[in-house]
Protein backbone atom coordinates (compact mmCIF):
# COMPACT_ATOMS: atom_id res chain seq x y z
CA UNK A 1 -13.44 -1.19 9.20
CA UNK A 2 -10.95 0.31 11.84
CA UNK A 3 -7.81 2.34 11.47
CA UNK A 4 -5.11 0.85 12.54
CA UNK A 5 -1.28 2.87 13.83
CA UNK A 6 1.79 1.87 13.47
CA UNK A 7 5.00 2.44 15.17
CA UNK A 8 7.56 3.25 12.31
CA UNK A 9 10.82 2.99 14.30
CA UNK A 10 9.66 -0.57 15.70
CA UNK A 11 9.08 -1.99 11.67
CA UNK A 12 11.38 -4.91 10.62
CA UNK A 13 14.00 -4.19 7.80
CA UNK A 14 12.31 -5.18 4.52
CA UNK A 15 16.01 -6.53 2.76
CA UNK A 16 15.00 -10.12 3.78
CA UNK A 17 11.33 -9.90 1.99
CA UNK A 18 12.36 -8.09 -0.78
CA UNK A 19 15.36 -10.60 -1.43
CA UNK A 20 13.16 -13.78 -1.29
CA UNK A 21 11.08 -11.94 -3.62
CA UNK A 22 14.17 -11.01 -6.02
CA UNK A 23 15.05 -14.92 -6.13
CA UNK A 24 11.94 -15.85 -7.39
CA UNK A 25 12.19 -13.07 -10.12
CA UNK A 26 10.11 -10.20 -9.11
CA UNK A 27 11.33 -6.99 -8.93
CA UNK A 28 10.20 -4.54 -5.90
CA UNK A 29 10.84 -0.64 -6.64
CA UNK A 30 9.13 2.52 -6.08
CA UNK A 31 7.55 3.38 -9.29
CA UNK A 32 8.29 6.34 -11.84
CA UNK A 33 6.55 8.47 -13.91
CA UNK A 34 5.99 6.51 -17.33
CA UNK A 35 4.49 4.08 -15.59
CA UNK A 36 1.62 6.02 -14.17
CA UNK A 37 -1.15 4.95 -16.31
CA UNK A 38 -0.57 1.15 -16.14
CA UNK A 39 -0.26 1.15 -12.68
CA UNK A 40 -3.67 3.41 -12.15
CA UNK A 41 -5.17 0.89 -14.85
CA UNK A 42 -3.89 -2.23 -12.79
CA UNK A 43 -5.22 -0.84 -9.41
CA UNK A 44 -8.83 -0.03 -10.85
CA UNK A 45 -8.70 -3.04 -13.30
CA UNK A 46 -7.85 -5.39 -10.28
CA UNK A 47 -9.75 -3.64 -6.88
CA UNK A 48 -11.78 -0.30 -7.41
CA UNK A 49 -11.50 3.02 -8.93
CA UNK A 50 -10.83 4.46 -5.19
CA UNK A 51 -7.90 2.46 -5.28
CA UNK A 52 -7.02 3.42 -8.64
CA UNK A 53 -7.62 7.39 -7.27
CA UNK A 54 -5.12 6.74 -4.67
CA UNK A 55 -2.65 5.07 -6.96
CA UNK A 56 -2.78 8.06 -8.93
CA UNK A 57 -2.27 10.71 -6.30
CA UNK A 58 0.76 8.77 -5.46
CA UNK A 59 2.05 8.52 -8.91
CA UNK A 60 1.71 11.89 -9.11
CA UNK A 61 4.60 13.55 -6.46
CA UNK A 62 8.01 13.72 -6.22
CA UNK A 63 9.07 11.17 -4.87
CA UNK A 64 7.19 8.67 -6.25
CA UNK A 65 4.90 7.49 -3.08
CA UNK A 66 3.94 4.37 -5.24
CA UNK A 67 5.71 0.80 -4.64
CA UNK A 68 5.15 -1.84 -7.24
CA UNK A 69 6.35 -5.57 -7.17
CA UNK A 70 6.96 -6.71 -11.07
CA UNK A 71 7.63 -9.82 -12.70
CA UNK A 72 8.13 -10.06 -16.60
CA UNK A 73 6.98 -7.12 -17.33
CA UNK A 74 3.81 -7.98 -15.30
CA UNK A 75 2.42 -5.81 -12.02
CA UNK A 76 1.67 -8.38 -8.99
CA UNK A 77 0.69 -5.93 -6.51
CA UNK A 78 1.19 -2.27 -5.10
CA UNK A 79 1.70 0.01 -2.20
CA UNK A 80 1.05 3.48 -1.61
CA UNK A 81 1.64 6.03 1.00
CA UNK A 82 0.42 9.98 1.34
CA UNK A 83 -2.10 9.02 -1.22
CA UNK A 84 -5.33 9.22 1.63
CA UNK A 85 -3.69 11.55 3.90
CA UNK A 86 -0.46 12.59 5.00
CA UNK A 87 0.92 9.78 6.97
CA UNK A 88 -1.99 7.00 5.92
CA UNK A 89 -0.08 3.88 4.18
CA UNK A 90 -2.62 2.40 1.69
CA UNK A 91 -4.03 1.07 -0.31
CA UNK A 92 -2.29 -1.88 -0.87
CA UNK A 93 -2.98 -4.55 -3.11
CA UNK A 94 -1.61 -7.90 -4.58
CA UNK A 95 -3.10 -9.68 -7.69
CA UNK A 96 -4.90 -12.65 -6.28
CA UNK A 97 -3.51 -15.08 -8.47
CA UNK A 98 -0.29 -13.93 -6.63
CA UNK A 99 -1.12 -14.51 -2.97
CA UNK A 100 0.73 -16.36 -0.28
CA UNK A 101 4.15 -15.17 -2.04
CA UNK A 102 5.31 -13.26 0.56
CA UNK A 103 3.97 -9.89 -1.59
CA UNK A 104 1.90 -8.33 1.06
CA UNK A 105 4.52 -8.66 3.49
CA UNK A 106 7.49 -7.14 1.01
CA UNK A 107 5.17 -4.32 -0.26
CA UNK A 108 3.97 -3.17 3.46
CA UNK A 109 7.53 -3.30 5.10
CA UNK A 110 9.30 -1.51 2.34
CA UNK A 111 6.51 1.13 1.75
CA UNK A 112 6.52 1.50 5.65
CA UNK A 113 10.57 1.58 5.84
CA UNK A 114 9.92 4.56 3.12
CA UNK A 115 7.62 6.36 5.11
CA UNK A 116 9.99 5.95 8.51
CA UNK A 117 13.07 7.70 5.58
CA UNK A 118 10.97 10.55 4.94
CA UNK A 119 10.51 11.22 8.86
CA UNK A 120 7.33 9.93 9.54
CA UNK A 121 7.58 7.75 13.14
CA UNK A 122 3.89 6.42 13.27
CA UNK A 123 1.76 5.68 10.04
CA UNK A 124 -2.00 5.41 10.44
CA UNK A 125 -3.32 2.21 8.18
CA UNK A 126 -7.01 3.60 6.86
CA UNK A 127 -9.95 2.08 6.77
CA UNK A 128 -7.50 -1.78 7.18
CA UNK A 129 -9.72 -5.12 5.78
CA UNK A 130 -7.12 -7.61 6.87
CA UNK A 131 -6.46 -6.29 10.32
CA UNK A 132 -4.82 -9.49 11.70
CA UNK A 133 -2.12 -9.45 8.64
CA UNK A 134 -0.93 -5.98 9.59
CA UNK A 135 -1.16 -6.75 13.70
CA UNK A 136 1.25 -10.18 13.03
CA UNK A 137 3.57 -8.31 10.07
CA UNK A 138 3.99 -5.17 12.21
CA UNK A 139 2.64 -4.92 15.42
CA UNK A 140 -0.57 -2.33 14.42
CA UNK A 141 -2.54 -1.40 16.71
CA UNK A 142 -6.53 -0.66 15.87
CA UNK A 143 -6.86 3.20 16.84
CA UNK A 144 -10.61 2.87 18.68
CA UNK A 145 -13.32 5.03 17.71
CA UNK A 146 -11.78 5.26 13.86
CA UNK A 147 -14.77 3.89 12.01
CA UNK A 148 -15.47 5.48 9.67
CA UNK A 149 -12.77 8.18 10.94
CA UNK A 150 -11.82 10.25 7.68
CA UNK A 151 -13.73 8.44 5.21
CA UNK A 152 -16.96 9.57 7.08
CA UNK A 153 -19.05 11.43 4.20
CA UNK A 154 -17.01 10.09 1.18
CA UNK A 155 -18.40 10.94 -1.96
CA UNK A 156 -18.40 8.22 -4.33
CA UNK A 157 -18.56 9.09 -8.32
CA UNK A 158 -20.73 6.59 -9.45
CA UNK A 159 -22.52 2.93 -8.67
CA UNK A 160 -19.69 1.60 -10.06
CA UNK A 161 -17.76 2.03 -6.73
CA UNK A 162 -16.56 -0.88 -5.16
């Protein structure tokens, strides 16, 4: 898998996504504090303790670097940023029970929009499975010669890696 760039200042305004979201009942925020733990839980729980690592480097600054969509109570997916590296957006993930929402979409433009408010104009997307979502959402670009690019030599903890 490839890293992908993307130009911050050319992302779409997330309002619309998050709205359509917010009319179906689910709630898209940056995440605080007390909620560490369940979110770190959810990401490991649902994809891999990497993810989960990542989660919890960006539940653990100020801000929050963390962006959760909730319904009832429930998590439905995440978004992090400054959780690989400074200026990588990822990991992102969305329950698959709760795909084809529009959840992807509102969790990547409003973590992006985030990054673009704390100064950032380009965001590098690591290591990105579904390239063709983030080209069509917005406009990345694969950066050539990227694989494995940072991750090369990645220690893992244990088999239980995913």
């Amino acid at each position: 898998m490839a890293d992908l760039l993307v130009k911050l200042y050319e992302v779409p305004p997330s309002g619309a996504a998050v709205e359509a979201l917010a009319r179906d009942g689910v709630e898209l925020r940056r995440a605080i504090g007390p909620e560490k733990h369940a979110v770190v839980e959810w990401a490991e729980d649902k994809f891999s303790r990497a993810w989960a690592a990542e989660c919890d480097v960006a539940m653990s600054g100020q801000p929050v670097t963390c962006f959760i969509a909730v319904k009832d109570g429930k998590i439905l997916g995440f978004a992090c940023y400054d959780s690989t590296l400074k200026g990588f957006f990822g990991p992102i993930g969305v329950d698959p029970g709760a795909h084809k929402k529009g959840l992807g979409k509102a969790l990547l433009l409003r973590t992006l929009e985030a990054m673009r408010d704390a100064g950032y104009g380009y965001a590098a997307i690591g290591w990105a499975g579904p390239v063709d979502f983030f080209k069509k959402t917005v406009g990345a670009v694969v950066i050539e010669g990227s694989e494995p690019g940072v991750y090369r030599g990645l220690v893992k903890a244990s088999p239980r890696e995913k």
